[in-house]
C-alpha atoms as a PDB file:
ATOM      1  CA  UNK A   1       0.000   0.000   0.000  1.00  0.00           C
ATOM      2  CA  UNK A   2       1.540   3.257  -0.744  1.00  0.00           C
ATOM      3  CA  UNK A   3       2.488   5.753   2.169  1.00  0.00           C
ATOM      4  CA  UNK A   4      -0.875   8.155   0.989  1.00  0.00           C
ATOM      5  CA  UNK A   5      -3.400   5.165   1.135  1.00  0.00           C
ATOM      6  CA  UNK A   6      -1.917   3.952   4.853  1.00  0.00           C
ATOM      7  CA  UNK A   7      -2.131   8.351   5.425  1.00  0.00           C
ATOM      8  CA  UNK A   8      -5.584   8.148   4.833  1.00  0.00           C
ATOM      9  CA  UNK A   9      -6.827   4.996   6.231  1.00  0.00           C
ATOM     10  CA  UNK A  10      -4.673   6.245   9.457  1.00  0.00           C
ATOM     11  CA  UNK A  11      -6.986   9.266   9.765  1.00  0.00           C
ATOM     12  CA  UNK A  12     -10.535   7.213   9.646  1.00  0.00           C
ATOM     13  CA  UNK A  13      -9.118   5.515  12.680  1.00  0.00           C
ATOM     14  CA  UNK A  14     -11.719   3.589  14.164  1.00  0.00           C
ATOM     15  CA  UNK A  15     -14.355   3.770  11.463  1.00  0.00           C
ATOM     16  CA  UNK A  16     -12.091   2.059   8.845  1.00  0.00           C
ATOM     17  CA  UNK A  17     -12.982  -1.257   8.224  1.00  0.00           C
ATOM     18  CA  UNK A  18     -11.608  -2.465   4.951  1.00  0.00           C
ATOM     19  CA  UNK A  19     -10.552  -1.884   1.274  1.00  0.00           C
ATOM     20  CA  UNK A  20     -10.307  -3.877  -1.739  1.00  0.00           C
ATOM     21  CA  UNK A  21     -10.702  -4.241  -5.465  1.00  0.00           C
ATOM     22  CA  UNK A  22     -13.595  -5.985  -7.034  1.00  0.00           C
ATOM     23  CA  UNK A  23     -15.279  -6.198 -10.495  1.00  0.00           C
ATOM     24  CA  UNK A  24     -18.928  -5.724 -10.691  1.00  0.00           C
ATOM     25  CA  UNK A  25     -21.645  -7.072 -13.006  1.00  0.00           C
ATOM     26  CA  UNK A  26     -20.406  -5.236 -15.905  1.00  0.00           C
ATOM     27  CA  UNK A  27     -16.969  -5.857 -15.940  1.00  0.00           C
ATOM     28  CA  UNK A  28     -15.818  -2.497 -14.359  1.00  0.00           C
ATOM     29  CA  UNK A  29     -13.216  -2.368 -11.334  1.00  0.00           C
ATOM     30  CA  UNK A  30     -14.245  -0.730  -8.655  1.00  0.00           C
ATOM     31  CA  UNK A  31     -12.581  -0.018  -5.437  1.00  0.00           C
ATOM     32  CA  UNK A  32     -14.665  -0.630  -1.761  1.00  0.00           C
ATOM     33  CA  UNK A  33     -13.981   0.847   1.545  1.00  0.00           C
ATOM     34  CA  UNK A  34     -15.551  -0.446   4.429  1.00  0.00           C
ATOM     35  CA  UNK A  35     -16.788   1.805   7.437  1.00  0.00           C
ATOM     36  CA  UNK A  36     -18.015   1.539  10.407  1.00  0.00           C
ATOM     37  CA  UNK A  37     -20.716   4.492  11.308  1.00  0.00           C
ATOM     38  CA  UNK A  38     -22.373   4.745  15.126  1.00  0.00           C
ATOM     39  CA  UNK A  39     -25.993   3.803  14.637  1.00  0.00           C
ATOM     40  CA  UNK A  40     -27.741   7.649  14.706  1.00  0.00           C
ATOM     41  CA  UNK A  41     -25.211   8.758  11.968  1.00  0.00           C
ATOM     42  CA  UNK A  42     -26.808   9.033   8.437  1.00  0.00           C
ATOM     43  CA  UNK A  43     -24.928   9.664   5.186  1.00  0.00           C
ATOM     44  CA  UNK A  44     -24.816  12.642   3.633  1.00  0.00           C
ATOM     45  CA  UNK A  45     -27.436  13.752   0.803  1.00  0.00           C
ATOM     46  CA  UNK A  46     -24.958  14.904  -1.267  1.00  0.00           C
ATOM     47  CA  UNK A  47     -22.118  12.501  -1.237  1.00  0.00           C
ATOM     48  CA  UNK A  48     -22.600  11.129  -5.029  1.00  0.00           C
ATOM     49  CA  UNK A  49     -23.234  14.316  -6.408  1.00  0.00           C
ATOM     50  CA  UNK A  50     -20.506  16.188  -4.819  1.00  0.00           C
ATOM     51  CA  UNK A  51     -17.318  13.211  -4.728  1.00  0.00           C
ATOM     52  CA  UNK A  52     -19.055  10.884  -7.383  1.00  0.00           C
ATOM     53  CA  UNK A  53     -18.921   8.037  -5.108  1.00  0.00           C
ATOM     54  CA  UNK A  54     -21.684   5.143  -4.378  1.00  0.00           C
ATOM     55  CA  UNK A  55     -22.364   4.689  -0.860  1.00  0.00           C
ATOM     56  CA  UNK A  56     -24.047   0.988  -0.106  1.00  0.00           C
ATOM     57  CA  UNK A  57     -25.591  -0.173   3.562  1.00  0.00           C
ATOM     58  CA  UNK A  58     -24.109  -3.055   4.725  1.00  0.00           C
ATOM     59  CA  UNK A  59     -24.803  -5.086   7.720  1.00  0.00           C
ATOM     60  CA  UNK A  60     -24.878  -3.480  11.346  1.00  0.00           C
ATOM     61  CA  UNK A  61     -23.318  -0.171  11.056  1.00  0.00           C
ATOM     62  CA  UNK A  62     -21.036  -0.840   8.151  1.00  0.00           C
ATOM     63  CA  UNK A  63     -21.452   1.290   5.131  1.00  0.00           C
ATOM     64  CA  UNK A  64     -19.660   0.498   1.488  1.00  0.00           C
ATOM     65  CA  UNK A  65     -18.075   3.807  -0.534  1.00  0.00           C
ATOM     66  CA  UNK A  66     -17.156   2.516  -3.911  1.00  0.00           C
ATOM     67  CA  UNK A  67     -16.398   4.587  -7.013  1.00  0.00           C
ATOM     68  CA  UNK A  68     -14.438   3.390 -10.148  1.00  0.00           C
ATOM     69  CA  UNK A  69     -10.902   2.100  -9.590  1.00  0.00           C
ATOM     70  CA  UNK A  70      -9.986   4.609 -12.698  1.00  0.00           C
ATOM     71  CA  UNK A  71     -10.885   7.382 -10.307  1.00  0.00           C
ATOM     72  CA  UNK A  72      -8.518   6.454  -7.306  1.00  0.00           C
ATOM     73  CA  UNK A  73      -8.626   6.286  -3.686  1.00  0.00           C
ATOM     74  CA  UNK A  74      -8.726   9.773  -3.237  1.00  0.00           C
ATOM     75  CA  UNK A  75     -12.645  10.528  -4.053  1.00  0.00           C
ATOM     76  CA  UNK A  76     -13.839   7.506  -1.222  1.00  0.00           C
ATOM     77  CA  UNK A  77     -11.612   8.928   1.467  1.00  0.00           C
ATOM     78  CA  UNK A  78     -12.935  13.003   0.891  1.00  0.00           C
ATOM     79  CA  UNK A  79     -16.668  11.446   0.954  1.00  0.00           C
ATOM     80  CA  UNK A  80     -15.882   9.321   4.031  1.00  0.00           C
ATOM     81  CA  UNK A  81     -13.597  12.254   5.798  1.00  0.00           C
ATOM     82  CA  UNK A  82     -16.661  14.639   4.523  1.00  0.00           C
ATOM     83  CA  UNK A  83     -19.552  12.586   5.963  1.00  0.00           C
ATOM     84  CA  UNK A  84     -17.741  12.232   9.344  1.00  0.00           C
ATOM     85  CA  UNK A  85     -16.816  15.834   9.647  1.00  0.00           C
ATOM     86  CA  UNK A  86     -20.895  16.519   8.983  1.00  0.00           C
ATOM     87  CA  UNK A  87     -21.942  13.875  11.494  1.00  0.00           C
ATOM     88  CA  UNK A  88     -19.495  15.027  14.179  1.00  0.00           C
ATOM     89  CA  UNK A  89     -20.910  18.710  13.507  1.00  0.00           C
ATOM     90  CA  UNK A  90     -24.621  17.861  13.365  1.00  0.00           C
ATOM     91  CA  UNK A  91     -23.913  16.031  17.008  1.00  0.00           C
ATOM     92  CA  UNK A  92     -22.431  19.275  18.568  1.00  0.00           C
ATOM     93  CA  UNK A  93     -25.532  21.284  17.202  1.00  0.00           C
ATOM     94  CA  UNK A  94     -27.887  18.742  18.979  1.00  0.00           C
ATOM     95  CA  UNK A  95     -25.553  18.825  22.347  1.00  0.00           C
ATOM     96  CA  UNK A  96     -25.507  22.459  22.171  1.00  0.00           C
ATOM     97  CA  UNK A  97     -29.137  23.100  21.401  1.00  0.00           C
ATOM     98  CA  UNK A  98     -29.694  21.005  24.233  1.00  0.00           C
ATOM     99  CA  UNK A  99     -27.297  22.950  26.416  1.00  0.00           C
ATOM    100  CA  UNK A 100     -28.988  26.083  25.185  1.00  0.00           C
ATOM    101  CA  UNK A 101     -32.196  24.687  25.948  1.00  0.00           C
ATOM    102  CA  UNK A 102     -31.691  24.128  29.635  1.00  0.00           C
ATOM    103  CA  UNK A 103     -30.185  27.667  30.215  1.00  0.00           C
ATOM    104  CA  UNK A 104     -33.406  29.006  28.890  1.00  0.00           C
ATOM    105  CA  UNK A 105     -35.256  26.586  31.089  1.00  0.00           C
ATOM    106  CA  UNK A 106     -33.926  28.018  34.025  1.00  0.00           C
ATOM    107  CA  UNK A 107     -33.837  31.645  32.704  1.00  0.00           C
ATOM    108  CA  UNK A 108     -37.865  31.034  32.357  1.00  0.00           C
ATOM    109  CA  UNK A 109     -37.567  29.717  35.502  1.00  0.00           C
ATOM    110  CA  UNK A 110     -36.289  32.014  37.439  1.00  0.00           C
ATOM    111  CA  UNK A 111     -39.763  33.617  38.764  1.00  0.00           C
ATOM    112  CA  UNK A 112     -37.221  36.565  40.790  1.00  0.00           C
ATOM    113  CA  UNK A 113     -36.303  37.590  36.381  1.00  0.00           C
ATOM    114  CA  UNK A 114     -39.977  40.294  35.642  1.00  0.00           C
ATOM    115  CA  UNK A 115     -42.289  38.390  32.253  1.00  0.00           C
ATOM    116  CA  UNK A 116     -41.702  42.201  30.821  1.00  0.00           C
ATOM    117  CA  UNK A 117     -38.073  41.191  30.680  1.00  0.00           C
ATOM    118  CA  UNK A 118     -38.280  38.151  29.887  1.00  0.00           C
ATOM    119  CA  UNK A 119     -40.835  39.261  26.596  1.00  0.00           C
ATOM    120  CA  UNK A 120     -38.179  41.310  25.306  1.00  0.00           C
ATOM    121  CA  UNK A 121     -35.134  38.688  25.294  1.00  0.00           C
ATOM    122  CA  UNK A 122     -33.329  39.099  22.064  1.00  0.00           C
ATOM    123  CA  UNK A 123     -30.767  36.357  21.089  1.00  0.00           C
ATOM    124  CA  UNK A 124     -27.450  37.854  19.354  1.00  0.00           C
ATOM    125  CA  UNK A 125     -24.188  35.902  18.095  1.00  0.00           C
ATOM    126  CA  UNK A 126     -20.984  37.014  16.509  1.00  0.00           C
END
């Protein structure tokens, strides 16, 4: 395996699960990686379109990336890489909204803070 291949798989970490080289029906090679996804993660709507890859449900949590051995490595491991970075993301939104969502919990709470004030609470970010 060259030194960029072992790079990449090295950076999946946990979620790597396999690679090889297979023919399909119509004669085309085709390469496969293998990953392993936690159960709530989903794969991105716009994988194919945007890396030109095919993404395939396995068993359990494993998911298949495959795209034409002509095209290289290169396109699975930017979709996988991709959909990870957007799954890790989406999971901080939902921890943070949740966060959020308790601090406003108490904030309505808080019977001592006036319902005049609380009315005109205006949320800002930079």
């Amino acid at each position: 395996m060259s030194e960029s291949i072992e790079k990449r798989i090295a950076a999946l970490g946990r979620f790597f699960q396999g690679m090889q080289v297979a023919n399909d029906n119509s004669g085309n090679s085709l390469i496969y990686v293998t990953v392993a996804f936690p159960d709530n993660w989903i794969i991105a709507d716009e994988i194919t379109t945007k890396y030109g890859v095919t993404v395939l449900r396995g068993e359990g949590y494993d998911y298949y990336f495959a795209c034409e051995l002509a095209k290289g490595f290169e396109p699975i491991f930017d979709a996988i890489e991709y959909n990870i970075k957007k799954m890790k993301q989406a999971q901080e939104r939902a921890e943070l909204f949740r966060s959020k969502t308790t601090e406003l919990q108490a904030l309505f709470a808080d019977e001592s803070i006036p319902l005049e004030k609380l009315k005109s609470l205006t949320f800002s970010y930079n």
